[in-house]
Protein backbone atom coordinates (compact mmCIF):
# COMPACT_ATOMS: atom_id res chain seq x y z
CA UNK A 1 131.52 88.96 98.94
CA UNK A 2 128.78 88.82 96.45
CA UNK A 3 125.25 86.89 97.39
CA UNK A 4 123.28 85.02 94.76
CA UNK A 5 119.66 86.91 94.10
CA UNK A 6 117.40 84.67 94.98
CA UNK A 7 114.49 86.65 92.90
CA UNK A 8 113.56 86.26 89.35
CA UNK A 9 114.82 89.20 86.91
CA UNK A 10 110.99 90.33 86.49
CA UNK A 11 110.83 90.54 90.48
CA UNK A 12 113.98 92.66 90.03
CA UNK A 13 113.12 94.55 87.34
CA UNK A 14 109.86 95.38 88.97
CA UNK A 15 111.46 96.99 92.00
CA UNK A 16 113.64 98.93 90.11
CA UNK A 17 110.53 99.94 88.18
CA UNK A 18 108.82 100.75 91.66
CA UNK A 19 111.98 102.93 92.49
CA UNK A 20 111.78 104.98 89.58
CA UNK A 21 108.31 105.98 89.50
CA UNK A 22 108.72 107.09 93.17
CA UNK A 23 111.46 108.55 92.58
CA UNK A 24 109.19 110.34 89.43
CA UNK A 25 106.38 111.13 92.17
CA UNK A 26 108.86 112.95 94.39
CA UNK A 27 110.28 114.73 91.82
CA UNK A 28 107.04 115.88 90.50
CA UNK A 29 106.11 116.69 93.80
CA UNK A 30 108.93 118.89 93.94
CA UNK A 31 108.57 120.39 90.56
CA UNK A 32 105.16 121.48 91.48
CA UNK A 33 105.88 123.58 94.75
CA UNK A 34 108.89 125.10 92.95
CA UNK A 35 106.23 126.11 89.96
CA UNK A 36 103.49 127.29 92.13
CA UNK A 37 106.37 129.59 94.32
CA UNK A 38 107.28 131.05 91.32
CA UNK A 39 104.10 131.83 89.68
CA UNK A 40 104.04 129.41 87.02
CA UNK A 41 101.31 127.73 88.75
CA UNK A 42 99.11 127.57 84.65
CA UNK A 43 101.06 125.67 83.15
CA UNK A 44 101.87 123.19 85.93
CA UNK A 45 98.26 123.25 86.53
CA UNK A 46 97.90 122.79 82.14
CA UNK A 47 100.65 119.71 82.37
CA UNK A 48 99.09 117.93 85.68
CA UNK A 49 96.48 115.78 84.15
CA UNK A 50 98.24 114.88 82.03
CA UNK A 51 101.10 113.54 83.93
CA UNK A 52 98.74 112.27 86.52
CA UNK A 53 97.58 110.54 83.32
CA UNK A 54 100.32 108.88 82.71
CA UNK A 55 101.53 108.36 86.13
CA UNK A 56 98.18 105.95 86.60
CA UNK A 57 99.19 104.19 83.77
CA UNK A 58 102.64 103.12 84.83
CA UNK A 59 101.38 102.78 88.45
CA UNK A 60 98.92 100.08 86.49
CA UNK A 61 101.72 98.16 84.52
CA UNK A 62 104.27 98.02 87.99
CA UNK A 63 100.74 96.15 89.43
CA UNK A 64 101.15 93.78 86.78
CA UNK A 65 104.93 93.00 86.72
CA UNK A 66 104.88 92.26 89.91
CA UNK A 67 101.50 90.21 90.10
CA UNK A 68 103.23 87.99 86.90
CA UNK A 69 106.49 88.07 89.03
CA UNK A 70 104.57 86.62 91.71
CA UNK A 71 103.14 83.96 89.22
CA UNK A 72 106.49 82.93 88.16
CA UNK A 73 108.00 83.22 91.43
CA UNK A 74 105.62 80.38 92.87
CA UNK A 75 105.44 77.96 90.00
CA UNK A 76 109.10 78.09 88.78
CA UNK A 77 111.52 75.53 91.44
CA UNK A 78 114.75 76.46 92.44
């Protein structure tokens, strides 16, 4: 039995946006402790600003997919 989605695609595609960049953090997470226990703690140090970098900026455009989600959400009528 299927249910009808009762959120907009931009709602929709935000959380799956959300999902992924977690899913990114963890996994950078990971990659980090696995670097630093085998000594390649230079170059993960060398590449962390600049994913942390990047990682602000995505963390920036999920804020605003879901705020214009939100804005669509409440003026569009079902």
């Amino acid at each position: 039995m299927k249910t009808e989605q009762q959120n907009n695609f931009l709602f929709r595609f935000a959380s799956r946006f959300l999902k992924y960049l977690l899913l990114f953090g963890a996994g950078l997470a990971i990659a980090c402790v696995m670097s630093m226990s085998l000594g390649l703690s230079k170059i993960a140090m060398m590449l962390l600003p600049l994913i942390g970098e990047w990682f602000g900026r995505l963390a920036i455009i999920l804020l605003c997919l879901f705020a214009a989600a939100m804005i669509i959400e409440s003026v569009v009528k079902k």
